[in-house]
Protein backbone atom coordinates (compact mmCIF):
# COMPACT_ATOMS: atom_id res chain seq x y z
CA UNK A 1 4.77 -20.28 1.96
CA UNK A 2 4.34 -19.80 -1.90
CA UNK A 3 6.96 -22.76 -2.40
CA UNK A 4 4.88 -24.88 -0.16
CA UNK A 5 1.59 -23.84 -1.79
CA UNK A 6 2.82 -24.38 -5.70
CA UNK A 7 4.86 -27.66 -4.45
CA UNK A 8 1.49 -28.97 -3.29
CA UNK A 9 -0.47 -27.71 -6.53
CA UNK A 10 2.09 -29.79 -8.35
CA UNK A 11 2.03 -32.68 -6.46
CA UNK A 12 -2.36 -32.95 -7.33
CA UNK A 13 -1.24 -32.38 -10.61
CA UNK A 14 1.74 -34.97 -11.19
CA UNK A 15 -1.36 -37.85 -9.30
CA UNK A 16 -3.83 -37.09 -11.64
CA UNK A 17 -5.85 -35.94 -8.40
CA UNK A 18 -8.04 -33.63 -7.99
CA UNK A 19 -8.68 -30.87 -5.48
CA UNK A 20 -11.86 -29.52 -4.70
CA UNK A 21 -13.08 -26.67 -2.51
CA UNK A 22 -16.43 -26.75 -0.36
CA UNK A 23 -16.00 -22.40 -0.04
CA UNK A 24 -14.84 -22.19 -3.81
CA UNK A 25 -15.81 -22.76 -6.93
CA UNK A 26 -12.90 -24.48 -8.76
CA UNK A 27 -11.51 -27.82 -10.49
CA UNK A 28 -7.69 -28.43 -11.08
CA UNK A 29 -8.49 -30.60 -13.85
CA UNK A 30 -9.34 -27.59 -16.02
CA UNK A 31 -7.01 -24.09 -17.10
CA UNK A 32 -9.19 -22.03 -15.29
CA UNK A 33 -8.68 -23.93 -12.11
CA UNK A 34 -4.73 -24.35 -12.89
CA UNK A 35 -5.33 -20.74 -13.15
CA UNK A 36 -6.84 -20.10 -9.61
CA UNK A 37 -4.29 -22.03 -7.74
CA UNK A 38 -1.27 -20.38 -9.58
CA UNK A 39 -2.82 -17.04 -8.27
CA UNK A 40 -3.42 -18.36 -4.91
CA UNK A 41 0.19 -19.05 -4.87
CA UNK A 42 1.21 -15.53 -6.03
CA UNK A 43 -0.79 -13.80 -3.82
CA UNK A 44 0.34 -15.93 -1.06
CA UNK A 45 3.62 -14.96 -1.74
CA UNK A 46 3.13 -11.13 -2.33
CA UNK A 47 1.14 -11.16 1.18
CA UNK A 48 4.59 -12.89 2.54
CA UNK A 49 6.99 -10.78 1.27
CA UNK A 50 4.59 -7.58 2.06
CA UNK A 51 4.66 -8.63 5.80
CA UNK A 52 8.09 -8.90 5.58
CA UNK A 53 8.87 -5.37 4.70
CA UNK A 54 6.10 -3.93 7.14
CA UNK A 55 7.96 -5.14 10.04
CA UNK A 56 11.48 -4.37 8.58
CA UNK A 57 10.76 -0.60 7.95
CA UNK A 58 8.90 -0.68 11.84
CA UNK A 59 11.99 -2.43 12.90
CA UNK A 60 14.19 0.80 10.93
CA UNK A 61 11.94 3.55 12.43
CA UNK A 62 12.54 2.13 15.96
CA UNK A 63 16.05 1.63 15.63
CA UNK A 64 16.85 5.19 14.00
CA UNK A 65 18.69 7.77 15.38
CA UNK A 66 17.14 9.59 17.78
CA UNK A 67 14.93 7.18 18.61
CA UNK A 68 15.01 5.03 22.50
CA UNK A 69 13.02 2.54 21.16
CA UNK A 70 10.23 3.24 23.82
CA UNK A 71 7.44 6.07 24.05
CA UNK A 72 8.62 9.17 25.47
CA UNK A 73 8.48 9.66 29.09
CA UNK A 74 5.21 12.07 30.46
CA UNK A 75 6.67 15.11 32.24
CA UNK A 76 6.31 14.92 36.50
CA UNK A 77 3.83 18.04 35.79
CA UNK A 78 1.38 15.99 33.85
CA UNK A 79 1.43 12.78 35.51
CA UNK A 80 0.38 15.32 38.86
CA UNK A 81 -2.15 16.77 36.65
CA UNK A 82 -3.05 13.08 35.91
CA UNK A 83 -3.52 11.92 39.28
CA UNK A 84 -5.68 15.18 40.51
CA UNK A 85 -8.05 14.12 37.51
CA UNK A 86 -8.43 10.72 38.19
CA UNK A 87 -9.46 12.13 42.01
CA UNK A 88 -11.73 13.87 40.73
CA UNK A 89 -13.59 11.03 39.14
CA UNK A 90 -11.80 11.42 35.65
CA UNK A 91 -12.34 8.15 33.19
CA UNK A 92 -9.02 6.43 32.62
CA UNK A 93 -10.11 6.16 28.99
CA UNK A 94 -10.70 9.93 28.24
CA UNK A 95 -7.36 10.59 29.89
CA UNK A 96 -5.57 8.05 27.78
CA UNK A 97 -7.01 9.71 25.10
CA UNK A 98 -6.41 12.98 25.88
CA UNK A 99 -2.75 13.14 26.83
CA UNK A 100 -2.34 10.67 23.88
CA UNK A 101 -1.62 7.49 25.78
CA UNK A 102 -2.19 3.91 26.60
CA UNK A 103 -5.07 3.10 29.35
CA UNK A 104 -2.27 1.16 30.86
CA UNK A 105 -0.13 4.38 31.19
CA UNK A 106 -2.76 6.15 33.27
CA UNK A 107 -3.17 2.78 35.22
CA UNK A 108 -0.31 2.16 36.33
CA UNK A 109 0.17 6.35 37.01
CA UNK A 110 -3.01 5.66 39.06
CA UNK A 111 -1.25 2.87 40.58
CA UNK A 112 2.16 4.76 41.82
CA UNK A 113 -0.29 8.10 43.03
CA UNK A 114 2.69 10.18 41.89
């Protein structure tokens, strides 16, 4: 993305162009404008490579040992507790939240009546 951002900055340059912004405040013709997009490029690049090693280290953490990858299975004991709440007129959202699950979890719990 930053190659494709500075490439273009270049290419207004090399025309004798100029690039304007209706949400900004800048003009290429000028240092401080030269300035703004060589920043924009930086940071566009530092955001890329950021992202990048976010979903690497996820990626890690999932795939270390000890780890299946998927959230741990509830225990047959509270999925029955489960069910005898939502019977009684429990809110799938304050169960979620209290056994420290998804809505959908409780759903589809809901859904098999275990």
């Amino acid at each position: 993305m930053r190659w494709i951002f500075t490439r273009s900055g270049q290419r207004v340059t090399a025309s004798n162009a100029t690039l304007r912004s209706l949400a900004e405040r800048f003009d290429n013709t000028i240092a401080y404008g030269r300035a703004m997009i060589g920043f924009a490029s930086v940071w566009t690049q530092v955001e890329a490579e950021t992202t990048s090693e976010r979903a690497q280290r996820g990626k890690d953490r999932a795939c270390a040992p000890g780890t299946s990858g998927t959230a741990p299975a509830l225990r047959l004991d509270t999925e029955t507790e489960i069910v005898a709440a939502l019977s009684d007129g429990a809110q799938v959202h304050a169960l979620a939240q209290l056994y420290g699950v998804a809505p959908a979890t409780i759903k589809s719990i809901r859904a098999r009546g275990s």
